[in-house]
N, C-alpha and C. Protein backbone atom coordinates (compact mmCIF):
# COMPACT_ATOMS: atom_id res chain seq x y z
N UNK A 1 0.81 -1.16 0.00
CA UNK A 1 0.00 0.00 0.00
C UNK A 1 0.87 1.25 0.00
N UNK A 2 1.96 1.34 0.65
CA UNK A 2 2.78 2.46 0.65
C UNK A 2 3.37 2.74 -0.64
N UNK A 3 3.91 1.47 -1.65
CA UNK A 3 3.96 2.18 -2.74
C UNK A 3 3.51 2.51 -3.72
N UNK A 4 1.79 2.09 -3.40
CA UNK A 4 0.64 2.51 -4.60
C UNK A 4 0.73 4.31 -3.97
N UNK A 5 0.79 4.71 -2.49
CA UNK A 5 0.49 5.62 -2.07
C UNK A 5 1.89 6.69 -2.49
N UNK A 6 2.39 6.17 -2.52
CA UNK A 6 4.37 7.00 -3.30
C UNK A 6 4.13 7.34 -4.64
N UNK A 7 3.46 6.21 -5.69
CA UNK A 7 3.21 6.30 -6.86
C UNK A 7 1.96 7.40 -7.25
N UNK A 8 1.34 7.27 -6.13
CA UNK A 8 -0.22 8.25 -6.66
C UNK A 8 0.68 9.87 -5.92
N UNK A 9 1.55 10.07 -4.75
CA UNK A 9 2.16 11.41 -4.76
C UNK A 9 2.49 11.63 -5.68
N UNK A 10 3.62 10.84 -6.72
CA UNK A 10 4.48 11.27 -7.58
C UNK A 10 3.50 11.87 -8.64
N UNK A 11 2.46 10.67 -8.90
CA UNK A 11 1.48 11.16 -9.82
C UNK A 11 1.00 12.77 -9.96
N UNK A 12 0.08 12.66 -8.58
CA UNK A 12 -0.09 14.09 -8.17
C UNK A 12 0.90 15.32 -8.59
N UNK A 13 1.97 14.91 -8.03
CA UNK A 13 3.28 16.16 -7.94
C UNK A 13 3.34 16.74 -9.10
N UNK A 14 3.45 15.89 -10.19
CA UNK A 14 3.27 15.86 -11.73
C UNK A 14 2.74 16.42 -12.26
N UNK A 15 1.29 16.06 -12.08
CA UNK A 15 0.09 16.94 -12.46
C UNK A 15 0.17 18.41 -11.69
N UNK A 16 0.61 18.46 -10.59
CA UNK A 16 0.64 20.28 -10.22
C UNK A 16 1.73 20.77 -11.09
N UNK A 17 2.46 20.14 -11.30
CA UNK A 17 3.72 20.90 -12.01
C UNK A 17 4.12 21.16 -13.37
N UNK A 18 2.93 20.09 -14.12
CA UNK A 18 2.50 20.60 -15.33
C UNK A 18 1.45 21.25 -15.43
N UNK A 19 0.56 21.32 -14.45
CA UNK A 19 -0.16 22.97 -14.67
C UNK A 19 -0.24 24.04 -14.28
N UNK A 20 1.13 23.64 -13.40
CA UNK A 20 2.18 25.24 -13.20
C UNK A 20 2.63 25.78 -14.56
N UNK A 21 3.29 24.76 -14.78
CA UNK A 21 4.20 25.25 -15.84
C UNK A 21 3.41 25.98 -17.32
N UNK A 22 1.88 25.38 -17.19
CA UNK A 22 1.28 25.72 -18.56
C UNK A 22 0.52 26.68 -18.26
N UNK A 23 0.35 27.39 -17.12
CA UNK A 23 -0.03 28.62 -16.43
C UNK A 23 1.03 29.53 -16.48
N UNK A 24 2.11 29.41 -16.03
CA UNK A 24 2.75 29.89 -16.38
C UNK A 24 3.58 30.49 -17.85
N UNK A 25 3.61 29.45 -18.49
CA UNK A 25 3.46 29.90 -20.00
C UNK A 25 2.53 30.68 -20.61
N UNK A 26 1.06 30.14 -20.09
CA UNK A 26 -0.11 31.20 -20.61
C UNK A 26 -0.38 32.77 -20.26
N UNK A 27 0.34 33.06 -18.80
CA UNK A 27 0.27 34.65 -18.56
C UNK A 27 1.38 35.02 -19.44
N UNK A 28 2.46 34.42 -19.57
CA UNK A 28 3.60 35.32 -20.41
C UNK A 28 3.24 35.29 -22.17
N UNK A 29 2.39 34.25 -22.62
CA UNK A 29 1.92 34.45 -24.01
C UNK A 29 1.28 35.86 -24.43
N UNK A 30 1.22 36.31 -24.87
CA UNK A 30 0.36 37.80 -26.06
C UNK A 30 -0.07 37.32 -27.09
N UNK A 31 -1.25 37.61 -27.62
CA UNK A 31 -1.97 37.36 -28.41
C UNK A 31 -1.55 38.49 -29.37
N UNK A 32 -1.35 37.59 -31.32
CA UNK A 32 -0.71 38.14 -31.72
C UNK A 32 -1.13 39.89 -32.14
N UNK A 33 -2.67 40.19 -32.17
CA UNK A 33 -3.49 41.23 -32.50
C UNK A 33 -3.64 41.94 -31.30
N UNK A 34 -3.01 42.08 -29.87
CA UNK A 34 -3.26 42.97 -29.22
C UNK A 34 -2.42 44.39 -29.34
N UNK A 35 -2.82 45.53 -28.72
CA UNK A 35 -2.55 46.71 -29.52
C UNK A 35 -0.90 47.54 -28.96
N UNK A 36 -0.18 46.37 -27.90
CA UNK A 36 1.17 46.44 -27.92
C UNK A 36 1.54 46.14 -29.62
N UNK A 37 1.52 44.76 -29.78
CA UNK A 37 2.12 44.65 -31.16
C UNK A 37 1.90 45.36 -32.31
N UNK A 38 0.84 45.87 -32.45
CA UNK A 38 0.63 47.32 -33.47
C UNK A 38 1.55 47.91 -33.37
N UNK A 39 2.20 48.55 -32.03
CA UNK A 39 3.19 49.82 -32.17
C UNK A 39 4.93 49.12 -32.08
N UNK A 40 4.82 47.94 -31.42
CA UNK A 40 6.71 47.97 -30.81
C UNK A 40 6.89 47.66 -31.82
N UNK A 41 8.24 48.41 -31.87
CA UNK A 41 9.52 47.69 -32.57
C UNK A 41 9.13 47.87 -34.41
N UNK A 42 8.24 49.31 -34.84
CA UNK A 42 7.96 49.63 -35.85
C UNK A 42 9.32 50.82 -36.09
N UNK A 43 9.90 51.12 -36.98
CA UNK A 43 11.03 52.26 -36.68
C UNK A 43 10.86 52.36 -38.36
N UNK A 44 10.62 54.08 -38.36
CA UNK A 44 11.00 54.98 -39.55
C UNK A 44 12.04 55.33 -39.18
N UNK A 45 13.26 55.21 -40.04
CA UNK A 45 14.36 55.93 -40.26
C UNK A 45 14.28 57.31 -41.35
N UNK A 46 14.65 58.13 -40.94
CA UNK A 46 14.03 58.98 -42.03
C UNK A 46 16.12 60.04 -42.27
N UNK A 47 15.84 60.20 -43.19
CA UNK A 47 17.44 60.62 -44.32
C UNK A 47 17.06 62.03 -44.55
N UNK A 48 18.15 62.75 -44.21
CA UNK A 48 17.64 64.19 -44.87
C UNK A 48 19.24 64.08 -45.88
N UNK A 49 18.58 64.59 -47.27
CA UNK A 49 19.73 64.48 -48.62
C UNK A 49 19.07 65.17 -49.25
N UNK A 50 18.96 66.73 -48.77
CA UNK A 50 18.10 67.34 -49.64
C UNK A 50 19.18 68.95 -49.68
N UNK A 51 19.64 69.15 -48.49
CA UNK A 51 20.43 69.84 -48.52
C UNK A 51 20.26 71.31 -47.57
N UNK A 52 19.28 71.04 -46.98
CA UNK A 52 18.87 72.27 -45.85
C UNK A 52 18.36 71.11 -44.76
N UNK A 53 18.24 72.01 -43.36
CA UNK A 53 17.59 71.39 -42.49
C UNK A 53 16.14 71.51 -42.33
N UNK A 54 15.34 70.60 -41.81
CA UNK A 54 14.08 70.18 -42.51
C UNK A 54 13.23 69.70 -40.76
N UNK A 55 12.32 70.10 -40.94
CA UNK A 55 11.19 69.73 -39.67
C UNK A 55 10.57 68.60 -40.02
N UNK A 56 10.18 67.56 -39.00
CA UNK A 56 9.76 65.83 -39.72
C UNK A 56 8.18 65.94 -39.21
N UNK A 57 7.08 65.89 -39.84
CA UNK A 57 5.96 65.36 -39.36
C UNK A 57 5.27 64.19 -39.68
N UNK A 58 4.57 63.79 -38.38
CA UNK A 58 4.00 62.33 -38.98
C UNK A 58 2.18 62.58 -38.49
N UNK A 59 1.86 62.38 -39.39
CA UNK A 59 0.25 62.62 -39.26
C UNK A 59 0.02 64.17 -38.61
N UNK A 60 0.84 64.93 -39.02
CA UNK A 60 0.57 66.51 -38.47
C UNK A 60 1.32 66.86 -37.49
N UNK A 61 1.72 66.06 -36.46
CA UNK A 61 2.35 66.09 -35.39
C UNK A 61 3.94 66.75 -35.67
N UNK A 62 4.40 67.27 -35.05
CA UNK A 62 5.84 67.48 -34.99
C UNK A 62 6.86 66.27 -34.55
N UNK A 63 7.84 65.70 -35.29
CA UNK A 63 8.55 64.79 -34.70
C UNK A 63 10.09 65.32 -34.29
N UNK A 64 10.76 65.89 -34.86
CA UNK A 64 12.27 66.21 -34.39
C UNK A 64 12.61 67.11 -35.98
N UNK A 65 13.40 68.22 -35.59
CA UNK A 65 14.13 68.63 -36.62
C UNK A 65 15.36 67.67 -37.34
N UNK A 66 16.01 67.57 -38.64
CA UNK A 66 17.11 66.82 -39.07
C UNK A 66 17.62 67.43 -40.02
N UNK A 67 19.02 67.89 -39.34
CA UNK A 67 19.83 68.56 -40.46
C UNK A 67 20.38 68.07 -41.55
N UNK A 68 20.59 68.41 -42.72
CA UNK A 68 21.05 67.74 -43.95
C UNK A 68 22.26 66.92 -43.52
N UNK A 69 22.16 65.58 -44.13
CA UNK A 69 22.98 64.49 -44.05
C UNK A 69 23.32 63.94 -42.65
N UNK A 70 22.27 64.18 -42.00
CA UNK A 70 21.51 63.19 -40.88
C UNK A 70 20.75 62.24 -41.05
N UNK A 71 20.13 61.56 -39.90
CA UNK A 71 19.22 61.01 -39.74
C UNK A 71 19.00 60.43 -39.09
N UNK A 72 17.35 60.51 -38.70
CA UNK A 72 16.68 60.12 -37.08
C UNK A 72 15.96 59.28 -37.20
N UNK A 73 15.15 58.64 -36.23
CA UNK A 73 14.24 57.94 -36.51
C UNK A 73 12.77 57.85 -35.71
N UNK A 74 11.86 58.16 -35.88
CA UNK A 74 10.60 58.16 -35.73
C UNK A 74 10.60 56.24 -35.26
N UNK A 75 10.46 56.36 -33.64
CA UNK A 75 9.80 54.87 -33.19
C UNK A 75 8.48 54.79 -32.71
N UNK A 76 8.20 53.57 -32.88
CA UNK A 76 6.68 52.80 -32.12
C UNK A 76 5.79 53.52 -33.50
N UNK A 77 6.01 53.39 -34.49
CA UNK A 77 4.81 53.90 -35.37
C UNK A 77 3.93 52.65 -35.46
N UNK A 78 2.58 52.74 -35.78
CA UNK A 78 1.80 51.71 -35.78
C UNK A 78 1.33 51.33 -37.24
N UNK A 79 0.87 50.24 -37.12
CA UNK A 79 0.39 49.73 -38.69
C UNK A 79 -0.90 50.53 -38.93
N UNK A 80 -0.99 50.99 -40.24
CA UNK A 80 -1.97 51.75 -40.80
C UNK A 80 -1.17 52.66 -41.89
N UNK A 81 -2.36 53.60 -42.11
CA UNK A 81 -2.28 54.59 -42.84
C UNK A 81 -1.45 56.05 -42.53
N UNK A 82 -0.20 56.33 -42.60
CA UNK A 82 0.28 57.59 -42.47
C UNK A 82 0.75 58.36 -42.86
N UNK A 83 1.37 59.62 -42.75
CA UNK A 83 1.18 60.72 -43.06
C UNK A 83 2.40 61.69 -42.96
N UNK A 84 3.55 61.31 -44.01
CA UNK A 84 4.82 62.09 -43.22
C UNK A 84 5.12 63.23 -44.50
N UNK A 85 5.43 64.30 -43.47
CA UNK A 85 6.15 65.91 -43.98
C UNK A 85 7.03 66.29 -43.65
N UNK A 86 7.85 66.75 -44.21
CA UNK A 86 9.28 67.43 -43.99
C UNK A 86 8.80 68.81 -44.68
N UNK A 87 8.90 69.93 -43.54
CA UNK A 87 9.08 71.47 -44.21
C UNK A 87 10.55 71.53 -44.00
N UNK A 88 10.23 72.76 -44.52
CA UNK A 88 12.09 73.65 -44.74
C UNK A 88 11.91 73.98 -42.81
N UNK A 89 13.30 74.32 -42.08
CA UNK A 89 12.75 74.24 -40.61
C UNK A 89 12.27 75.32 -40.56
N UNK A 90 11.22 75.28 -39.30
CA UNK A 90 10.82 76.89 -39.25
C UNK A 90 9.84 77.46 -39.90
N UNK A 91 9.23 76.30 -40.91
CA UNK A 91 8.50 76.96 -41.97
C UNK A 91 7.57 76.55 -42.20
N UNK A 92 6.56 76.59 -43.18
CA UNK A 92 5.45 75.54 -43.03
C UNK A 92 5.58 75.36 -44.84
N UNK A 93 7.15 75.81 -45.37
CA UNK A 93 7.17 75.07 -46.52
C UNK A 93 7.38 74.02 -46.89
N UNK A 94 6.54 73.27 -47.47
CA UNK A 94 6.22 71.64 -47.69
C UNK A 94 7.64 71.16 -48.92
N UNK A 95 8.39 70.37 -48.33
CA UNK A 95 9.47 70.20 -49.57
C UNK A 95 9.46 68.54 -49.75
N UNK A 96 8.97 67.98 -48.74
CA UNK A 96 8.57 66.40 -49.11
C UNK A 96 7.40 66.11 -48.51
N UNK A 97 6.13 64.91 -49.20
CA UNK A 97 5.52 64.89 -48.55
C UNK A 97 5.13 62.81 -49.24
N UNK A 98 5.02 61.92 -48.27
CA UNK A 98 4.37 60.95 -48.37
C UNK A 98 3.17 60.43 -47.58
N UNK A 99 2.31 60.11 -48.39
CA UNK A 99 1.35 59.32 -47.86
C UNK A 99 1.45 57.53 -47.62
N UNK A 100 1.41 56.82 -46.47
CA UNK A 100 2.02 55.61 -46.78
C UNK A 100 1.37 54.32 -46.04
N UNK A 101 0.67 53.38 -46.61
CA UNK A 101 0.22 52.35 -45.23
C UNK A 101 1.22 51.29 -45.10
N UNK A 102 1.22 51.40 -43.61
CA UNK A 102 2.32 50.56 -43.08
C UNK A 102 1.55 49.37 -43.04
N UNK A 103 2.06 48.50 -43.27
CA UNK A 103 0.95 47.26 -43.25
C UNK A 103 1.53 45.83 -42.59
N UNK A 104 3.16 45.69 -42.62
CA UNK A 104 4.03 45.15 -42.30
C UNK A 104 4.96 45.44 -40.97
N UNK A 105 5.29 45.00 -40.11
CA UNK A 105 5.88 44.78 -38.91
C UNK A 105 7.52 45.25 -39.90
N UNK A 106 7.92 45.82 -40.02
CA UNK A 106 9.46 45.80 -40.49
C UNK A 106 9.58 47.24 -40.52
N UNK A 107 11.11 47.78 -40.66
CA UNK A 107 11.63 48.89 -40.20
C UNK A 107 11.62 49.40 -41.31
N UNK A 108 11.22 50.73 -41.70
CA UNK A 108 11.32 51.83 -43.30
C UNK A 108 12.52 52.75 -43.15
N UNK A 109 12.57 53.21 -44.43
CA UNK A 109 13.84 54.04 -44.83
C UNK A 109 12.82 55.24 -45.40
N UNK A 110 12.85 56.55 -45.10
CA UNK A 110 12.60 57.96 -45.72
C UNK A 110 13.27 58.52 -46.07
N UNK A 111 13.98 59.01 -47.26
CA UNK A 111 15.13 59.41 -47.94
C UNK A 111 14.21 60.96 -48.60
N UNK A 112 14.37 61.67 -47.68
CA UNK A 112 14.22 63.16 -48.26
C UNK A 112 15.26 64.01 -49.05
N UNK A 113 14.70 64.37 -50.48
CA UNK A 113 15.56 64.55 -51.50
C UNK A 113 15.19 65.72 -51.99
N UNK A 114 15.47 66.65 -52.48
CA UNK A 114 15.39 67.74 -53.23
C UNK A 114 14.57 67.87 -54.34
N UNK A 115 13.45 68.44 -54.48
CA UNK A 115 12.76 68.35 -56.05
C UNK A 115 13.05 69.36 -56.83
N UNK A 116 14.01 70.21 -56.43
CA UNK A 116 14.34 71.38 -57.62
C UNK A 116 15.04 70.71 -58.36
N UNK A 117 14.68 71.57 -59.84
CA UNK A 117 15.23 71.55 -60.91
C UNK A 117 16.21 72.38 -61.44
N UNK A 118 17.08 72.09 -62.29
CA UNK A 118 17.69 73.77 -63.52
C UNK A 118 17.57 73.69 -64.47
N UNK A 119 17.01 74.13 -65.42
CA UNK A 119 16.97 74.42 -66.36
C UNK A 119 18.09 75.43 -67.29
N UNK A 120 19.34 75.04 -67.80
CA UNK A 120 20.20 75.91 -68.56
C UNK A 120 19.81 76.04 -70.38
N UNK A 121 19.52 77.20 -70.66
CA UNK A 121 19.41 77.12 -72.25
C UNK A 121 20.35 77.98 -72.92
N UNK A 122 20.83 77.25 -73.98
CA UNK A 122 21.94 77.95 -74.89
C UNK A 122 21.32 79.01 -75.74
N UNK A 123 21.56 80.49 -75.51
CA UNK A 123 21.37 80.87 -76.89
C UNK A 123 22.59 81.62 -77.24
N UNK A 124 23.93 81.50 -76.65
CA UNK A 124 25.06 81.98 -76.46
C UNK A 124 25.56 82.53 -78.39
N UNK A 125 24.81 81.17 -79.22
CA UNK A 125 25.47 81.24 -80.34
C UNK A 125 26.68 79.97 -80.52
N UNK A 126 27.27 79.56 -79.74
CA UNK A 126 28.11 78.41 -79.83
C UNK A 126 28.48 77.93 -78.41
N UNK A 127 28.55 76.04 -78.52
CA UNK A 127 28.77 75.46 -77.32
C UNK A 127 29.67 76.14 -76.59
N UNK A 128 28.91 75.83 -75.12
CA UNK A 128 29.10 76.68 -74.25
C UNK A 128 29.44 75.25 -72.65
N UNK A 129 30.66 75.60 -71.69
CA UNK A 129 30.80 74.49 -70.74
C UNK A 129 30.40 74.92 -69.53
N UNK A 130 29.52 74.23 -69.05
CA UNK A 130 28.58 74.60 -67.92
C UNK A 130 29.78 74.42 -66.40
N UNK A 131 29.62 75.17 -65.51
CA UNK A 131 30.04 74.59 -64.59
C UNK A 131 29.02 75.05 -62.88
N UNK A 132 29.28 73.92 -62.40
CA UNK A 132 28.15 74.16 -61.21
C UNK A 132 29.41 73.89 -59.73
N UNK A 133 29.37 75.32 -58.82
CA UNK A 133 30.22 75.36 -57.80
C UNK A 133 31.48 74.97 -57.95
N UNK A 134 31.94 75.04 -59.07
CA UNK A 134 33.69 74.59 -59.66
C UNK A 134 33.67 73.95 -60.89
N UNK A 135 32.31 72.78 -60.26
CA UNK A 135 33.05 71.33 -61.14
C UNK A 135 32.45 71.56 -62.58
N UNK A 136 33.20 71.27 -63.06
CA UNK A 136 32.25 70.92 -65.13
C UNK A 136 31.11 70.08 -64.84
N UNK A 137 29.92 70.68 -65.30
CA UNK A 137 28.88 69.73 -65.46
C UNK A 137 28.62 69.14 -66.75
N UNK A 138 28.60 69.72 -67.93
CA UNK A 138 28.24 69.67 -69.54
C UNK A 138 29.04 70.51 -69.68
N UNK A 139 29.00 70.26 -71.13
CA UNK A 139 28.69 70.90 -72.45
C UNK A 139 27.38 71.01 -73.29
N UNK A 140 27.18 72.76 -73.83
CA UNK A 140 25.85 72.69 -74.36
C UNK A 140 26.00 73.35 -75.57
N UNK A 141 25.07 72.50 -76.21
CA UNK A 141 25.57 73.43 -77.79
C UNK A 141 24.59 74.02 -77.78
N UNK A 142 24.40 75.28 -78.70
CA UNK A 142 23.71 76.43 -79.30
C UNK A 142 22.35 75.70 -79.40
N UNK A 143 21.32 76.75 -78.80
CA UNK A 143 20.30 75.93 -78.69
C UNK A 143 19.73 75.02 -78.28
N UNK A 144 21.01 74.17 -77.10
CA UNK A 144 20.66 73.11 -76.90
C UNK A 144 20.14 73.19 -74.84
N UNK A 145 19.52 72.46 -74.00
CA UNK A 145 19.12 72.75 -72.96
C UNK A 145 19.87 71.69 -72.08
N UNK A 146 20.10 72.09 -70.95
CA UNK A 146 21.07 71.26 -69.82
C UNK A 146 20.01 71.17 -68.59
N UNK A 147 19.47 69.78 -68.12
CA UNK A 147 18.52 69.74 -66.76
C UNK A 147 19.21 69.02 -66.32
N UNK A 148 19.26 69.81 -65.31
CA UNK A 148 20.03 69.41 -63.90
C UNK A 148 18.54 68.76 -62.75
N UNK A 149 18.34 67.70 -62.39
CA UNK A 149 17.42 67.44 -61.21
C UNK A 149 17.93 67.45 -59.88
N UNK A 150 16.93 67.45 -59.23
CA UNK A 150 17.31 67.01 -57.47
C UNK A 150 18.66 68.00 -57.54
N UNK A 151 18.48 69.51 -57.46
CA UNK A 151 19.43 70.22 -57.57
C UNK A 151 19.28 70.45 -55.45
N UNK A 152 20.17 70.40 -54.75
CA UNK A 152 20.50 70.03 -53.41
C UNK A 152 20.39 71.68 -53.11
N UNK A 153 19.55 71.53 -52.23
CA UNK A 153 19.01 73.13 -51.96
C UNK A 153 19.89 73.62 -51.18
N UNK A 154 20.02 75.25 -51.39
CA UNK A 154 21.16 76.02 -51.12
C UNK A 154 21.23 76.99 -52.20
N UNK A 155 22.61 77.96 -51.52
CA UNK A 155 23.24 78.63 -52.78
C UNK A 155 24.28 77.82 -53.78
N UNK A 156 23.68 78.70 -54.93
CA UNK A 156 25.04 77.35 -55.89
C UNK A 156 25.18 78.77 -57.05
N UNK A 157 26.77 78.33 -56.82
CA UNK A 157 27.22 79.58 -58.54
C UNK A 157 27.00 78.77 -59.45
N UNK A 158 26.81 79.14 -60.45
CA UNK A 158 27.47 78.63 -62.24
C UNK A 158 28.05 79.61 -63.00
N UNK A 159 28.63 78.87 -63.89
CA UNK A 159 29.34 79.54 -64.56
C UNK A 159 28.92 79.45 -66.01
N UNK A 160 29.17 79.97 -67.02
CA UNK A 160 29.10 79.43 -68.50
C UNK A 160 30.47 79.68 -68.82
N UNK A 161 31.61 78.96 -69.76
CA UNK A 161 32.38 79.07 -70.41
C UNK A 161 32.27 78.93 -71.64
N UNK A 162 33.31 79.54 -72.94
CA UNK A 162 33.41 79.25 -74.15
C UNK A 162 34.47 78.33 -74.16
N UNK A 163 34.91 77.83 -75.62
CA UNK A 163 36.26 76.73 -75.68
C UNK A 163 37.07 77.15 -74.84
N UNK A 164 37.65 78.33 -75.21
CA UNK A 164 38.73 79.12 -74.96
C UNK A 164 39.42 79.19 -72.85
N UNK A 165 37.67 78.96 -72.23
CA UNK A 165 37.99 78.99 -71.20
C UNK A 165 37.52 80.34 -70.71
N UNK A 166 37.08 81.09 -71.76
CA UNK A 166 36.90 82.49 -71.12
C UNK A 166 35.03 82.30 -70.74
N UNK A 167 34.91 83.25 -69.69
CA UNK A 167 33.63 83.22 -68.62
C UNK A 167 32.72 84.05 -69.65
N UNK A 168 31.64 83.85 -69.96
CA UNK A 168 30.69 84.39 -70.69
C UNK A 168 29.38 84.79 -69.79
N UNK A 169 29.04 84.42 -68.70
CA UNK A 169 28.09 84.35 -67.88
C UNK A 169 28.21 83.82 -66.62
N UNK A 170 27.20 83.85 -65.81
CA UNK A 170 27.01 83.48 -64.01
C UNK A 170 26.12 83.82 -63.78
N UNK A 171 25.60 83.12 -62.59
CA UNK A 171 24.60 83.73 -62.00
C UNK A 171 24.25 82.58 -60.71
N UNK A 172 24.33 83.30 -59.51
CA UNK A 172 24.17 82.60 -57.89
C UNK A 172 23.05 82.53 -58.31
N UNK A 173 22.50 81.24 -57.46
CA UNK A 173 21.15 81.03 -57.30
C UNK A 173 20.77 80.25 -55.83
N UNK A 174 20.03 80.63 -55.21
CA UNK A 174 19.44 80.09 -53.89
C UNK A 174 17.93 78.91 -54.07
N UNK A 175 18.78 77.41 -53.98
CA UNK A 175 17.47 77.08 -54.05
C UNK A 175 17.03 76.52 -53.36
N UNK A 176 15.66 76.60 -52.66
CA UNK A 176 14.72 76.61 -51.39
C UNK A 176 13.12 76.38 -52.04
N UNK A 177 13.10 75.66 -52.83
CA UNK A 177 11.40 75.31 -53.40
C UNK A 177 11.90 74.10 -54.38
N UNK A 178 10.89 73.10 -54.27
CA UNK A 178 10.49 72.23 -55.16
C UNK A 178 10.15 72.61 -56.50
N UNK A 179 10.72 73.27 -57.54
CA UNK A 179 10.23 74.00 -58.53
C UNK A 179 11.60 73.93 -59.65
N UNK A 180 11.17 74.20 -61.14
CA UNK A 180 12.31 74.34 -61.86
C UNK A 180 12.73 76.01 -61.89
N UNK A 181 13.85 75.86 -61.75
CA UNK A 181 14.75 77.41 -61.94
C UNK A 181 15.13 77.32 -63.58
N UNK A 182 15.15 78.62 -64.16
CA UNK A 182 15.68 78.69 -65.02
C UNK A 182 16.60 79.75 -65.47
N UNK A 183 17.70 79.70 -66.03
CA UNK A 183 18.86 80.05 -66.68
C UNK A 183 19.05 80.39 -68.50
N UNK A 184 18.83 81.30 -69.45
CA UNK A 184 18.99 81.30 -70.34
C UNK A 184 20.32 82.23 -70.52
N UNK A 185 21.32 81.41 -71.54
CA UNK A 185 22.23 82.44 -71.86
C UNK A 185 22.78 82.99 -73.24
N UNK A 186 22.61 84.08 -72.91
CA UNK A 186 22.43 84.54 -74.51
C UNK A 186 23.44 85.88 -74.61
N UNK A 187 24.17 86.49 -75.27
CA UNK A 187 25.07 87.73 -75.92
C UNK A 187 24.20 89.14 -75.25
């Protein structure tokens, strides 16, 4: 009798300690749709390569300023539909703007870029060598047009040259808008 009575403890012991253990497993489980997992461990990285410093918003909100050739990151964003802006800082000029649904648990990249343009047109009369802040960009022949994109906002000189090397034109330009600039050069 004592060791039916040893065998039915052990039994017992058993049974409490596997439904310790599966109690215990069950408070530390999360269910995968509760509204922790919506937000952790979502991360916008967001890039400023635009060439000024820039204010970050997400759904209207203010998130952190980021100076050109930085970058921060916006955490705990949640899955859905959102809403990110970069003004110029300080400003409420709009120089990037995405609309985006997050729909996926994984980390994003925002690469804010410059939408100005240049526009250079020849009417010099004969090819003419462009240069932008030093460097040679083109050559443009008579009549012919030079677009420059994603021109990196700021001041920027150009120059126009003939063969010879001699300066025919210039002109600074400050650029601070999503827009094409234009340049015609002519006698």
């Amino acid at each position: 009798m004592t060791k039916f009575k040893n065998k039915k403890n052990i039994l017992f012991a058993g049974i409490v300690l596997g439904m310790g253990i599966c109690l215990l497993a069950l408070t530390n489980c999360k269910n995968a749709t509760t509204p922790d997992d919506l937000t952790s461990g979502i991360i916008v990285t967001v890039k400023n390569e635009c060439g000024i410093a820039v204010d970050i918003y997400l759904n209207k909100n203010f998130q952190f300023t980021i100076e050109y050739s930085d970058s921060n990151n916006i955490n705990n964003v949640s899955l859905g539909l959102h809403e990110f802006e970069a003004k110029k800082k300080g400003t409420e000029i709009l120089l990037s703007y995405l609309k985006v649904e997050i729909f996926e648990k994984i980390n994003y990249t925002w690469t804010i870029e410059s939408g100005a343009s240049f526009h250079i047109t020849n009417e010099y009369g004969e090819t003419l060598s462009i240069y932008g802040d030093g460097d040679l960009l083109s050559d443009i022949g008579f009549q012919g047009t030079l677009i420059i994109e994603n021109v990196i906002f700021g001041e920027h000189l150009f120059r126009a040259t003939t063969s010879d090397g001699t300066e025919v034109a210039s002109i600074r330009l400050d650029f601070d808008e999503n827009k094409p600039y234009l340049w015609t050069i002519s006698k």
